[in-house]
C-alpha atoms as a PDB file:
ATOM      1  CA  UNK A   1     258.883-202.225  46.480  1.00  0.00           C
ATOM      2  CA  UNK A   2     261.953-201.655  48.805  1.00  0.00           C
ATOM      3  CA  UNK A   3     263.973-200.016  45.787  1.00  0.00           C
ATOM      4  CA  UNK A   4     261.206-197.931  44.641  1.00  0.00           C
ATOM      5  CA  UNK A   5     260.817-196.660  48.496  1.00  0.00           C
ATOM      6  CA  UNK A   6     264.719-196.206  48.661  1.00  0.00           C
ATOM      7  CA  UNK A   7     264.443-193.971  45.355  1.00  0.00           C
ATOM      8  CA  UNK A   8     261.947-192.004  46.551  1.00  0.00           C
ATOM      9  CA  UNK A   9     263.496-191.516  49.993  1.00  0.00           C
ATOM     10  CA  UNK A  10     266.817-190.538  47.900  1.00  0.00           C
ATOM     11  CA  UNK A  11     265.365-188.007  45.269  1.00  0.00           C
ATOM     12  CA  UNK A  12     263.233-186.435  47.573  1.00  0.00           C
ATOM     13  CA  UNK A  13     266.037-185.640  50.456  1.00  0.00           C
ATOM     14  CA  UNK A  14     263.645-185.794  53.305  1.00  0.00           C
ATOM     15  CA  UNK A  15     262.466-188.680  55.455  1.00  0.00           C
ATOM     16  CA  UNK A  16     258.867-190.180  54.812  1.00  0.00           C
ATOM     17  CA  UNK A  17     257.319-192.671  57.217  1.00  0.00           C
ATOM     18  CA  UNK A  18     255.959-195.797  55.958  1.00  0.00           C
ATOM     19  CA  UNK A  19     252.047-194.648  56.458  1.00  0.00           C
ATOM     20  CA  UNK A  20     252.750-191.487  54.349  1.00  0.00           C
ATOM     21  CA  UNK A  21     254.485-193.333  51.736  1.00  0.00           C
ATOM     22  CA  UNK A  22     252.203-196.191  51.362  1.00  0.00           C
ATOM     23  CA  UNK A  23     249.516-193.285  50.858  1.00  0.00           C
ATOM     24  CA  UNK A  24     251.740-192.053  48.013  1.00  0.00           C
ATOM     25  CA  UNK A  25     252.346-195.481  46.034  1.00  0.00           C
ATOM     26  CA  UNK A  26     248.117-196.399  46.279  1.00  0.00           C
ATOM     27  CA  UNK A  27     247.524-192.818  44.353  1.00  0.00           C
ATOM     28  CA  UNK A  28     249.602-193.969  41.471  1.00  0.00           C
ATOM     29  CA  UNK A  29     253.006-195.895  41.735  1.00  0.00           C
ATOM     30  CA  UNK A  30     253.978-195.403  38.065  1.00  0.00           C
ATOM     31  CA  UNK A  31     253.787-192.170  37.976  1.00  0.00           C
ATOM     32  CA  UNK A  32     255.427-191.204  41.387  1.00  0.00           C
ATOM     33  CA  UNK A  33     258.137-193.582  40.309  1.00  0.00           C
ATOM     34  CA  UNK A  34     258.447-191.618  37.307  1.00  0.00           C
ATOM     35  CA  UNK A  35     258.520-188.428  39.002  1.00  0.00           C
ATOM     36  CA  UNK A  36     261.034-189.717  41.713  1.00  0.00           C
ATOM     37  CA  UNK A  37     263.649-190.924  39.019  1.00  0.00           C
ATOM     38  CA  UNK A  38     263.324-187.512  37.360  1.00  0.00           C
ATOM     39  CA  UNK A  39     264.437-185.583  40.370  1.00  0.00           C
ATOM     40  CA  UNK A  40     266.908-188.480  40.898  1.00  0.00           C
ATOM     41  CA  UNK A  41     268.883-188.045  37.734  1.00  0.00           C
ATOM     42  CA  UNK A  42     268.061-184.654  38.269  1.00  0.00           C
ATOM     43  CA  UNK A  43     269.786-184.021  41.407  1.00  0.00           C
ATOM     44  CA  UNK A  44     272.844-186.643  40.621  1.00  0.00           C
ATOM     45  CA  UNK A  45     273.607-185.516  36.778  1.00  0.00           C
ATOM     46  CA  UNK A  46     271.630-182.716  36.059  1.00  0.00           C
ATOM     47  CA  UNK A  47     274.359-179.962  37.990  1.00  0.00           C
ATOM     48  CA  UNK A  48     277.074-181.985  35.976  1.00  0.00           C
ATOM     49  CA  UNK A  49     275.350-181.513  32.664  1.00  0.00           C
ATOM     50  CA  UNK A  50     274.997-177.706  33.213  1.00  0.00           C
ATOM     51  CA  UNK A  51     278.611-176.920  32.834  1.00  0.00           C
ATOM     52  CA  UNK A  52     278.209-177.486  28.993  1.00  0.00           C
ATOM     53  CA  UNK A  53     275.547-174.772  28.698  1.00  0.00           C
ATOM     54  CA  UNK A  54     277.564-172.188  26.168  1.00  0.00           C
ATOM     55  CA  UNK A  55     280.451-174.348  26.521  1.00  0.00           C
ATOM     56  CA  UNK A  56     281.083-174.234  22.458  1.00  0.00           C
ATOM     57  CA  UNK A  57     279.132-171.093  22.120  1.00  0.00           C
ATOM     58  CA  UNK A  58     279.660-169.942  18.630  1.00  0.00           C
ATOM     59  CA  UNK A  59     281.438-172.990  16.845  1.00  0.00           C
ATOM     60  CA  UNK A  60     280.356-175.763  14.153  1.00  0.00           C
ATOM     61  CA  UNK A  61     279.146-179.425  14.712  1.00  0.00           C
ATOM     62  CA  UNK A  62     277.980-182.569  12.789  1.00  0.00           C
ATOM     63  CA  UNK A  63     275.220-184.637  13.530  1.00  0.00           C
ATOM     64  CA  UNK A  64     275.904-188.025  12.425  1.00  0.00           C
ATOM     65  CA  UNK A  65     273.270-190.709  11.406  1.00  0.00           C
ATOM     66  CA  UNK A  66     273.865-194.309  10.629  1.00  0.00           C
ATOM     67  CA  UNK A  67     272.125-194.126   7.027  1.00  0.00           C
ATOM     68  CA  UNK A  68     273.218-196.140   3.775  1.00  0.00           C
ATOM     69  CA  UNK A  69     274.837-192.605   2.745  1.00  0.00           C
ATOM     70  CA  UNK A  70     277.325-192.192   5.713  1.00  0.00           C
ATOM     71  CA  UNK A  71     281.065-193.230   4.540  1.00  0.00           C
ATOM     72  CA  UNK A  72     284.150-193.380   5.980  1.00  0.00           C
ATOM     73  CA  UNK A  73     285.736-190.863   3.503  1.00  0.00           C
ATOM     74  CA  UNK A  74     283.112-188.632   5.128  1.00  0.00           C
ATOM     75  CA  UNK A  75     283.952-189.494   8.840  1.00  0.00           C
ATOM     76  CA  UNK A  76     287.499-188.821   7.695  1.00  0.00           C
ATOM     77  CA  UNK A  77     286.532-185.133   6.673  1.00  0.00           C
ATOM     78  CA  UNK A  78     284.973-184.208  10.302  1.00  0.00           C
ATOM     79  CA  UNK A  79     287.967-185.682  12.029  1.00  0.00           C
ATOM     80  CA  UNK A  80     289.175-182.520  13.488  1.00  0.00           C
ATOM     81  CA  UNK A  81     285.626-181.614  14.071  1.00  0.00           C
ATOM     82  CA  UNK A  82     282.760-181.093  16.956  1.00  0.00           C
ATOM     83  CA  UNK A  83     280.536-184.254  15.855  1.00  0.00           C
ATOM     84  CA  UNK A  84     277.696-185.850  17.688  1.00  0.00           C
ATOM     85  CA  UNK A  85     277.121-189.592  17.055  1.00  0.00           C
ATOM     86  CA  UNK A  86     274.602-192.367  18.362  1.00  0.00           C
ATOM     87  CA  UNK A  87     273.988-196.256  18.814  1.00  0.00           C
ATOM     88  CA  UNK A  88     275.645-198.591  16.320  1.00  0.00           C
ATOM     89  CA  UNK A  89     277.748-196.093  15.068  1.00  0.00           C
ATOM     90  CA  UNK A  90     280.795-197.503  16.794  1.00  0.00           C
ATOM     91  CA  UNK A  91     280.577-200.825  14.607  1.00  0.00           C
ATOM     92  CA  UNK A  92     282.138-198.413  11.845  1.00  0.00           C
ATOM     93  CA  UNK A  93     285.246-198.159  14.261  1.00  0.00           C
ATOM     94  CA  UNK A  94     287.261-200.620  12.197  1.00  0.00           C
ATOM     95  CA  UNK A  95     287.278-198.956   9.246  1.00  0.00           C
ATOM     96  CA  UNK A  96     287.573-195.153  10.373  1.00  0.00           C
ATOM     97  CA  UNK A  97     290.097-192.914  12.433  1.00  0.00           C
ATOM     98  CA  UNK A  98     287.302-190.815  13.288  1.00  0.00           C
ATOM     99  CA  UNK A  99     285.520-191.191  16.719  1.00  0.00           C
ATOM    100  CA  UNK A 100     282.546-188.714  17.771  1.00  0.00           C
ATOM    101  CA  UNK A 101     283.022-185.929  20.289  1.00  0.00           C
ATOM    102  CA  UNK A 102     279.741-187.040  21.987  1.00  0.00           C
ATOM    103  CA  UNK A 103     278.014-190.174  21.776  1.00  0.00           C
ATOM    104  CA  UNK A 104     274.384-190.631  22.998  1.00  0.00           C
ATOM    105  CA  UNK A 105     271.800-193.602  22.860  1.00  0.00           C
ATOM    106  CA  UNK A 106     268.073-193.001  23.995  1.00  0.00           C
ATOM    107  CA  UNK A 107     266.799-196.649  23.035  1.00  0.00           C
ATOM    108  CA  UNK A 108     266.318-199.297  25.654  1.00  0.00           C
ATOM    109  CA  UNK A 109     266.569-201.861  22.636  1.00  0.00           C
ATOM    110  CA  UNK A 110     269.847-200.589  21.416  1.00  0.00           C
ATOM    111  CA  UNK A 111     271.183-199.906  24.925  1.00  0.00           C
ATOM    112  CA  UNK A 112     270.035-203.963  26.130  1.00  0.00           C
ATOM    113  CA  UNK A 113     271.281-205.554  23.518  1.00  0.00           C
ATOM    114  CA  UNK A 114     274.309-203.973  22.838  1.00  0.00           C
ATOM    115  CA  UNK A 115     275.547-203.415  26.719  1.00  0.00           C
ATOM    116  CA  UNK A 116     278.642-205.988  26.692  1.00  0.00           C
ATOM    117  CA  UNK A 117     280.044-203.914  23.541  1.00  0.00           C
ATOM    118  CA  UNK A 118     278.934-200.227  24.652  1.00  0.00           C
ATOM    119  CA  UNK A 119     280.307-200.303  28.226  1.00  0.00           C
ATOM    120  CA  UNK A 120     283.233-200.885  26.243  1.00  0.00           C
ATOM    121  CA  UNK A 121     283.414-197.294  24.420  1.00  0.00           C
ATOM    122  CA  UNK A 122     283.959-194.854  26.934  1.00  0.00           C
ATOM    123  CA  UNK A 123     287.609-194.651  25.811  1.00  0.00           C
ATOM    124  CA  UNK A 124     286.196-194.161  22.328  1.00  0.00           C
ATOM    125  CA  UNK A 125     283.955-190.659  22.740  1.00  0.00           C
ATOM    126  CA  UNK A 126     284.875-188.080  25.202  1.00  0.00           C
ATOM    127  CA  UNK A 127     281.309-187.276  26.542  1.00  0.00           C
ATOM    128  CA  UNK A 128     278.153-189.515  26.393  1.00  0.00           C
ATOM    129  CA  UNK A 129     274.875-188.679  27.036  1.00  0.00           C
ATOM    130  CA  UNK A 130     272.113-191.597  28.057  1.00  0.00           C
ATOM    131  CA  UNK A 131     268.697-191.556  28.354  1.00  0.00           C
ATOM    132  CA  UNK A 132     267.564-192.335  32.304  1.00  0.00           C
ATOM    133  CA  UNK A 133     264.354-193.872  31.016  1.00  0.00           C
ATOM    134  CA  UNK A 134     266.517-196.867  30.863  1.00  0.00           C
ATOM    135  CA  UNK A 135     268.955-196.528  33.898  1.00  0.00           C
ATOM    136  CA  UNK A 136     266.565-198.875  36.324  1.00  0.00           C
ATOM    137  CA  UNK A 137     266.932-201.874  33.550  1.00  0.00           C
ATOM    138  CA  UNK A 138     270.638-201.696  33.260  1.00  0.00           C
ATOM    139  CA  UNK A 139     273.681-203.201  35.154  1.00  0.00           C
ATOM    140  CA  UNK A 140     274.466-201.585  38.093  1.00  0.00           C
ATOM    141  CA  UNK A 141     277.945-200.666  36.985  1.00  0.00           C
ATOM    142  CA  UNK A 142     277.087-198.982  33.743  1.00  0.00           C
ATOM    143  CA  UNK A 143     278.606-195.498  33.681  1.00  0.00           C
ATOM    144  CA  UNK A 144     279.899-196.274  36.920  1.00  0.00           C
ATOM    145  CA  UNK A 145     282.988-193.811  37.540  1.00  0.00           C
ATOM    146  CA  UNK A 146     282.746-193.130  34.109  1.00  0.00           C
ATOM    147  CA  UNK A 147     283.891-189.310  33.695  1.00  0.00           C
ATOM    148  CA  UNK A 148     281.799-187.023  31.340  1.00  0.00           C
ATOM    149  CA  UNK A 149     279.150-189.908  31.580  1.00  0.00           C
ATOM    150  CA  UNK A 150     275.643-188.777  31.931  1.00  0.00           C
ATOM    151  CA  UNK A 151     272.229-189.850  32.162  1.00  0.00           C
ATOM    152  CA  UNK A 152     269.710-187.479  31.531  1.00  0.00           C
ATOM    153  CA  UNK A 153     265.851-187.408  31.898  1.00  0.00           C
ATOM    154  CA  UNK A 154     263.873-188.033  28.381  1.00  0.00           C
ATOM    155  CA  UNK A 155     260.618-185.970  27.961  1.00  0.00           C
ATOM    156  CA  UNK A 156     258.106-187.829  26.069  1.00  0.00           C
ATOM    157  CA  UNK A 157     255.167-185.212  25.445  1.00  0.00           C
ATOM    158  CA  UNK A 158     253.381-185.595  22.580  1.00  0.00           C
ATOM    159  CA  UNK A 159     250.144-183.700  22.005  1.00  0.00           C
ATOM    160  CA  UNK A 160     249.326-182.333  18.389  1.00  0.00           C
ATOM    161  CA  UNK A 161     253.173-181.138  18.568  1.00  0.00           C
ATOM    162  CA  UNK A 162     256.936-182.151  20.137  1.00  0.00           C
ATOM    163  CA  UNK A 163     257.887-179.882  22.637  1.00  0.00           C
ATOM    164  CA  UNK A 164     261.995-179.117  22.534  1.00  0.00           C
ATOM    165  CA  UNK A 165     264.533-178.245  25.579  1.00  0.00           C
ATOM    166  CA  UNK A 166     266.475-175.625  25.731  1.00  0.00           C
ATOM    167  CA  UNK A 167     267.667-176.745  28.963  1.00  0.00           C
ATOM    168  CA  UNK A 168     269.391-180.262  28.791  1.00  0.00           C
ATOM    169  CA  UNK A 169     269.926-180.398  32.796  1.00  0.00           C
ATOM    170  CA  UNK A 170     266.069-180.480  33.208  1.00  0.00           C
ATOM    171  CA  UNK A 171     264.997-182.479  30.275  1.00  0.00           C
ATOM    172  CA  UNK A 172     265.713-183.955  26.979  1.00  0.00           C
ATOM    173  CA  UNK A 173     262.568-183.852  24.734  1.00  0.00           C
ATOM    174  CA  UNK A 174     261.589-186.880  22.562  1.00  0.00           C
ATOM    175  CA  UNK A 175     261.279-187.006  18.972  1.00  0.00           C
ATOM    176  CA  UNK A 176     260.907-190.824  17.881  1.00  0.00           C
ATOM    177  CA  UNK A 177     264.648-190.187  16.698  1.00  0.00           C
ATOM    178  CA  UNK A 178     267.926-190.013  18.489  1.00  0.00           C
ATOM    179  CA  UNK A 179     268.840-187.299  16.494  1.00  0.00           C
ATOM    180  CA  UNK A 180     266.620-184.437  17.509  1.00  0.00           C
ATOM    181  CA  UNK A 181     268.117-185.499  21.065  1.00  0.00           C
ATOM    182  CA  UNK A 182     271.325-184.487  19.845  1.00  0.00           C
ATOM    183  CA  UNK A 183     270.177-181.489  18.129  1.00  0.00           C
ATOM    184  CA  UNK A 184     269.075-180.333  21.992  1.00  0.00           C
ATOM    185  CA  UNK A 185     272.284-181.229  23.085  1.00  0.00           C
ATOM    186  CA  UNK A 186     274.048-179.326  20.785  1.00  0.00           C
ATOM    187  CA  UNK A 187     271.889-176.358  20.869  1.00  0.00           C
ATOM    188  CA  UNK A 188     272.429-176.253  24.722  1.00  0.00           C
ATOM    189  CA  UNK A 189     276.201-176.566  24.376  1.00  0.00           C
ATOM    190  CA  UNK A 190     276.090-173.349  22.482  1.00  0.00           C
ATOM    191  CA  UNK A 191     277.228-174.696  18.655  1.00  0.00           C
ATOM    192  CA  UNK A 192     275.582-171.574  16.354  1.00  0.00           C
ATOM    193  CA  UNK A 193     275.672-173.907  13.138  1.00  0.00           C
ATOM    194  CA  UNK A 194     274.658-177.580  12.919  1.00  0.00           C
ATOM    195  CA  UNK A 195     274.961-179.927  10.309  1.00  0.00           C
ATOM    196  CA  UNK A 196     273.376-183.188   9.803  1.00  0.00           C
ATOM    197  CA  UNK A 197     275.278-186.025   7.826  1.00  0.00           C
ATOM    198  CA  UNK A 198     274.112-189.917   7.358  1.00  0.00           C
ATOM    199  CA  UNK A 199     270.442-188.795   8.072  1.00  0.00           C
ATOM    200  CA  UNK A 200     268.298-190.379   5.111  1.00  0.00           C
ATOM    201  CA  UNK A 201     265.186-190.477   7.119  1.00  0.00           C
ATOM    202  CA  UNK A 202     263.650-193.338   5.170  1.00  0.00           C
ATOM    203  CA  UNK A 203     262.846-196.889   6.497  1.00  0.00           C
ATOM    204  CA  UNK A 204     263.437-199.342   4.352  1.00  0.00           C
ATOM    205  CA  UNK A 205     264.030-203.446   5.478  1.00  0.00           C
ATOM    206  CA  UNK A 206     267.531-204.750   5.664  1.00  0.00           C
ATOM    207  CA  UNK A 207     269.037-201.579   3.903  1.00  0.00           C
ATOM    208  CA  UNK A 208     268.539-198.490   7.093  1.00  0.00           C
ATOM    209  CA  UNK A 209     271.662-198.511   7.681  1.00  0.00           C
ATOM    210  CA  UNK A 210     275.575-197.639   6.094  1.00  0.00           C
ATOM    211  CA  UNK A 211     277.302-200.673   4.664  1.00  0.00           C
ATOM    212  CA  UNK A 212     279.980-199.284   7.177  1.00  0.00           C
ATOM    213  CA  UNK A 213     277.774-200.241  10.102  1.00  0.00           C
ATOM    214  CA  UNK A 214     277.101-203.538   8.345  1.00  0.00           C
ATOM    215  CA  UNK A 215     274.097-204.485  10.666  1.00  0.00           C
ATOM    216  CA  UNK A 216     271.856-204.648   8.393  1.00  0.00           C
ATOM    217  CA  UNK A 217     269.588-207.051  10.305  1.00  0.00           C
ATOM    218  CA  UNK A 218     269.174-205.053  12.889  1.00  0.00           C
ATOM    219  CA  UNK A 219     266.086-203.727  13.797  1.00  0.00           C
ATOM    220  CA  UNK A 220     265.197-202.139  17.001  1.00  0.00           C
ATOM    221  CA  UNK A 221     262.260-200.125  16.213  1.00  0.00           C
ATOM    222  CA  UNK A 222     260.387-199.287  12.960  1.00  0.00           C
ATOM    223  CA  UNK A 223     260.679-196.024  12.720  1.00  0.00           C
ATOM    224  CA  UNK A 224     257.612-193.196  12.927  1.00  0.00           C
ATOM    225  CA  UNK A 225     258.671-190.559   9.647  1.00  0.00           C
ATOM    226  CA  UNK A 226     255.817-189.063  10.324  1.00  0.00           C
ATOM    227  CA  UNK A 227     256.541-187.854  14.047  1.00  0.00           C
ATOM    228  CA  UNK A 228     260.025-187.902  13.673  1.00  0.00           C
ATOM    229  CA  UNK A 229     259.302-185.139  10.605  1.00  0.00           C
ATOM    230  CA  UNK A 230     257.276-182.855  13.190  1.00  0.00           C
ATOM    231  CA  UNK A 231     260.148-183.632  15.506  1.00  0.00           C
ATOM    232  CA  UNK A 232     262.571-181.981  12.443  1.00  0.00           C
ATOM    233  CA  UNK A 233     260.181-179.409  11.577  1.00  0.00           C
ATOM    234  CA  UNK A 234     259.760-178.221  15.320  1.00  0.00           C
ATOM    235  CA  UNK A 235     263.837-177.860  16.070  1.00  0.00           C
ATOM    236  CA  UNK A 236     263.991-176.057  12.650  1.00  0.00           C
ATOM    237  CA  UNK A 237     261.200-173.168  13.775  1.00  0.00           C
ATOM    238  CA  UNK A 238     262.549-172.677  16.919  1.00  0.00           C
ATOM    239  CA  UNK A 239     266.336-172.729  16.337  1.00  0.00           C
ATOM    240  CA  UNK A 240     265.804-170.436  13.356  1.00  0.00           C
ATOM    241  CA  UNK A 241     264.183-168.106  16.087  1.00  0.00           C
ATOM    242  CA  UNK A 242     267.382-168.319  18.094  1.00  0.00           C
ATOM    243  CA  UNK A 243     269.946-167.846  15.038  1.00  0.00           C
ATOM    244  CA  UNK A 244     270.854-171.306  15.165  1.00  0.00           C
ATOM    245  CA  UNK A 245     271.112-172.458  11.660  1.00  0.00           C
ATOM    246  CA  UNK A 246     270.861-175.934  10.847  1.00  0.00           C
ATOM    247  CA  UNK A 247     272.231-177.450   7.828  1.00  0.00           C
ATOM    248  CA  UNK A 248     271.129-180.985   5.791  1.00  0.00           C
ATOM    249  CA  UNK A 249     274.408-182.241   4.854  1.00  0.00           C
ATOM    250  CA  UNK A 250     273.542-185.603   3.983  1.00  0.00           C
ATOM    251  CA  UNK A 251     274.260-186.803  -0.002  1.00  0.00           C
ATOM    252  CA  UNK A 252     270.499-187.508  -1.267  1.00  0.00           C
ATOM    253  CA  UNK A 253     268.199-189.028   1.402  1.00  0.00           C
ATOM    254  CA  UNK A 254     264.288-187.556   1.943  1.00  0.00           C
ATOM    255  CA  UNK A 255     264.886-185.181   5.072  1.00  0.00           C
ATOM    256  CA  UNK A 256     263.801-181.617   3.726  1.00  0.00           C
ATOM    257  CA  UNK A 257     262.999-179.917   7.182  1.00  0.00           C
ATOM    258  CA  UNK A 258     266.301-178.396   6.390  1.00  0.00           C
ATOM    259  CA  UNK A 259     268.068-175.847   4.391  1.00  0.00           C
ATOM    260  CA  UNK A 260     270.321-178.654   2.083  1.00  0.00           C
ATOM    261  CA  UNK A 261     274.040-177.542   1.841  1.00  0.00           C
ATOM    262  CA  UNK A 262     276.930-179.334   0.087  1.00  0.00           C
ATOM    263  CA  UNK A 263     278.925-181.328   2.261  1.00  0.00           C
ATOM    264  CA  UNK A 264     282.626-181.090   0.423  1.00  0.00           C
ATOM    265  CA  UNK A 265     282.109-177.586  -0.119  1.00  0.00           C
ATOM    266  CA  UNK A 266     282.203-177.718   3.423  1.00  0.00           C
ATOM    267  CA  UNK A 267     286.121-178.570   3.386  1.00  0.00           C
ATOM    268  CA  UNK A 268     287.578-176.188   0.635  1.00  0.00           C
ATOM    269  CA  UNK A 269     290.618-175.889   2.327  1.00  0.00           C
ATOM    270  CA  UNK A 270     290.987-179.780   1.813  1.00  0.00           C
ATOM    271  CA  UNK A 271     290.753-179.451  -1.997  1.00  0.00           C
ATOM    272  CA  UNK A 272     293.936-179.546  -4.143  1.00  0.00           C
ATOM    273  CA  UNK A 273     295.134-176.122  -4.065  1.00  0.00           C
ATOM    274  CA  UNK A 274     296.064-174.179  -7.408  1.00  0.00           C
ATOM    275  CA  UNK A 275     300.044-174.517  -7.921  1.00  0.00           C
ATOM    276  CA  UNK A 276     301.696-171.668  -6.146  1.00  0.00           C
ATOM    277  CA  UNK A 277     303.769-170.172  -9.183  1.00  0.00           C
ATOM    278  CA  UNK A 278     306.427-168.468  -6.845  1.00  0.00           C
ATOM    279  CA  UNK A 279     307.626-171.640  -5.503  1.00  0.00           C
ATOM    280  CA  UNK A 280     307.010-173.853  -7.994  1.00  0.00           C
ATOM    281  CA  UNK A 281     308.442-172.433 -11.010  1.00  0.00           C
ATOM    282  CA  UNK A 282     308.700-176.121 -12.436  1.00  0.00           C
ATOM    283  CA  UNK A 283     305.116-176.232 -12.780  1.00  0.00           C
ATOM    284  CA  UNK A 284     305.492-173.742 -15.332  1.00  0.00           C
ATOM    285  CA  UNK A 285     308.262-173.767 -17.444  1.00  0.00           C
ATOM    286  CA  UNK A 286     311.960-175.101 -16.967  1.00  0.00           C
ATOM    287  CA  UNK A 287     313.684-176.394 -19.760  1.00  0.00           C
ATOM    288  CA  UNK A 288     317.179-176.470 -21.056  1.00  0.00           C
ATOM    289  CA  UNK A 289     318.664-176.770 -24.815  1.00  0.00           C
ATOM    290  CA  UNK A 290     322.255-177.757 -25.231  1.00  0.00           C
ATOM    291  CA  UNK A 291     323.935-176.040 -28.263  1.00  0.00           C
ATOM    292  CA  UNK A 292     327.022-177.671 -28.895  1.00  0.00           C
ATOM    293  CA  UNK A 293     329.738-176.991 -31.638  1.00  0.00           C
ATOM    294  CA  UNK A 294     333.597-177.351 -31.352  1.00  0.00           C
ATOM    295  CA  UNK A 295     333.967-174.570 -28.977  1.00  0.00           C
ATOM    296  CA  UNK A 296     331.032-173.506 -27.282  1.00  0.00           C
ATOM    297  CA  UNK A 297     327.751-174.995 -25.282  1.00  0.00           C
ATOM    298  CA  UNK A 298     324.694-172.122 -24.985  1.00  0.00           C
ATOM    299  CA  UNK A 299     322.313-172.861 -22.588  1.00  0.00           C
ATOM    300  CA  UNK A 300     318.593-171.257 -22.900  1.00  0.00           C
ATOM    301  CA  UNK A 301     316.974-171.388 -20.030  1.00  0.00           C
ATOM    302  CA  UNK A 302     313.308-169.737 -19.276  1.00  0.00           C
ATOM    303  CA  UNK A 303     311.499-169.513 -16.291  1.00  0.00           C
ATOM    304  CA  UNK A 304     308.271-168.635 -14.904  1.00  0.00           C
ATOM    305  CA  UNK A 305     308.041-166.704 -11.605  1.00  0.00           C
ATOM    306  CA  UNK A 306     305.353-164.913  -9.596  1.00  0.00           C
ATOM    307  CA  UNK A 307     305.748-161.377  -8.561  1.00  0.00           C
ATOM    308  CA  UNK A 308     302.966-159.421  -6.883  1.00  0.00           C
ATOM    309  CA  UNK A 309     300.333-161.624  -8.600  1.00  0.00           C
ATOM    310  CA  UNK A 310     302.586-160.779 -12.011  1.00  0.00           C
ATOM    311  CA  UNK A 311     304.238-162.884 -14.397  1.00  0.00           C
ATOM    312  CA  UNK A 312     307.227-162.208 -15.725  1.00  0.00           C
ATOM    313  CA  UNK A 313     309.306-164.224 -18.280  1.00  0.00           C
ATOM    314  CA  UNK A 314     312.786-164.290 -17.454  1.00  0.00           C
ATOM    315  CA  UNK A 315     315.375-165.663 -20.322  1.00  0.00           C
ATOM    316  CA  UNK A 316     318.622-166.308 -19.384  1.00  0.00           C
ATOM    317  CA  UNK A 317     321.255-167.298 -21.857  1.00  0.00           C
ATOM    318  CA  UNK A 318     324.300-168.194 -20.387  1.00  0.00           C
ATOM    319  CA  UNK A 319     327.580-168.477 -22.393  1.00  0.00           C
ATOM    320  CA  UNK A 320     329.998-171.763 -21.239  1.00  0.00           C
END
């Protein structure tokens, strides 16, 4: 009871005798609680997360999911790229050069079990994001001095459909998948085009997640497809609304919410370019033919080279 009246004191900013507060906690102590940690995360993190509203206004980012599609030779491709990233995805550390711009994790199952190893990875992700529905049940000295570290408030309000945030600092909505968190979060930040990678969105036992990830065994929660699919269908209405265009990147998988793009066409500036003919006249034609008698050698050589976009065959024939 003394924490609860200590939080309430603290996210409320005013004083509150112990007859008035008692009054409070018999009208309904869950929910005040829940109201008092809202304005608590609120008023410590909230003003922090507001200076990345717009901050990448205009650019490209990946979502990543942990599905039995992801691969490291497609982590390797977003390298040098915005990417969003959640929960286990940093047991595919080993194996990649890759690390996510932002990493997030809204489950308290994930979060509990994982804590020795994830209060580890600051150094690995340069902003994380972590639902305060959990905060309460963790050590006291997670995220502590931990810079672009935040907690923010999770939403869960369900009626016939998900509601979504436009306006991280207040509120994260729910959608019984990580992922449409970081769809808010990167609709807030400003990114104009999103695209999801590694997001099957199937459930199937000991095979949910990339061989990458290798915990195959791990289950947290069974997932709901069928509110997580409302969840996809909601951020794709409303972002299309706003001219944010979202992308399904992901090689096969069941997610169709989405406008389905090719991921390696993504990256044609990684294919292997044509040969450029003005520098590489090799590539064309070089050879040399020895004539040789008692007194002379003739040399034939031909060569391809590129000028203005024209080829022209130059023979040269040189007397020695």
């Amino acid at each position: 009871m003394k924490n609860l009246k200590e939080l309430i004191l603290t996210a409320l900013r005013r004083k509150v005798n112990e007859v008035e507060l008692s009054t409070i906690l018999k009208k309904g102590k869950n929910k005040i609680k829940r109201i008092c940690e809202k304005k608590y995360i609120n008023l410590k993190y909230g003003s922090e997360i507001k200076n990345y509203k717009d901050k990448f206004k205009g650019k490209r980012c990946f979502i990543i999911g942990n599905g039995p599609s992801l691969t490291t030779d497609d982590l390797e491709k977003i390298k040098d790229e915005s990417s969003f990233a959640a929960n286990l995805i940093y047991k595919s550390f080993d194996k990649t050069s890759w690390r996510p711009t932002f990493y997030c994790v809204e489950d308290y199952n994930v979060l509990e079990k994982n804590i020795d190893e994830i209060k580890k990875l600051s150094p690995e992700y340069e902003h994380g994001f972590f639902s305060g529905n959990i905060y309460k049940s963790l050590p006291s000295d997670f995220l502590k001095n931990k810079k672009n570290s935040f907690w923010y408030v999770a939403m869960f309000n369900w009626e016939s459909n998900p509601s979504f945030s436009f306006d991280i600092s207040d509120y994260i909505a729910e959608g019984m998948t990580v992922t449409y968190c970081n769809i808010q979060l990167a609709v807030y930040m400003g990114f104009s085009e999103i695209y999801l990678l590694g997001i099957d969105h199937f459930y199937e036992p000991l095979n949910s997640y990339s061989e990458i990830i290798g915990a195959a065994n791990e289950v947290y929660n069974v997932p709901r497809l069928d509110k997580s699919t409302l969840a996809y269908r909601k951020a794709a209405k409303v972002c299309k609304e706003k001219g944010i265009k979202i992308y399904n990147a992901t090689r096969g998988g069941h997610l169709e919410e989405f406008e389905r793009v090719d991921f390696d066409s993504l990256f044609a500036d990684n294919s292997t370019p044509p040969p450029r003919r003005n520098n590489l006249i090799a590539a064309y034609c070089i050879h040399a033919c020895f004539y040789k008698n008692r007194s002379t050698k003739m040399m034939a050589l031909s060569a391809a080279v590129n000028f203005k976009n024209l080829m022209m065959l130059i023979s040269v024939h040189c007397l020695i």
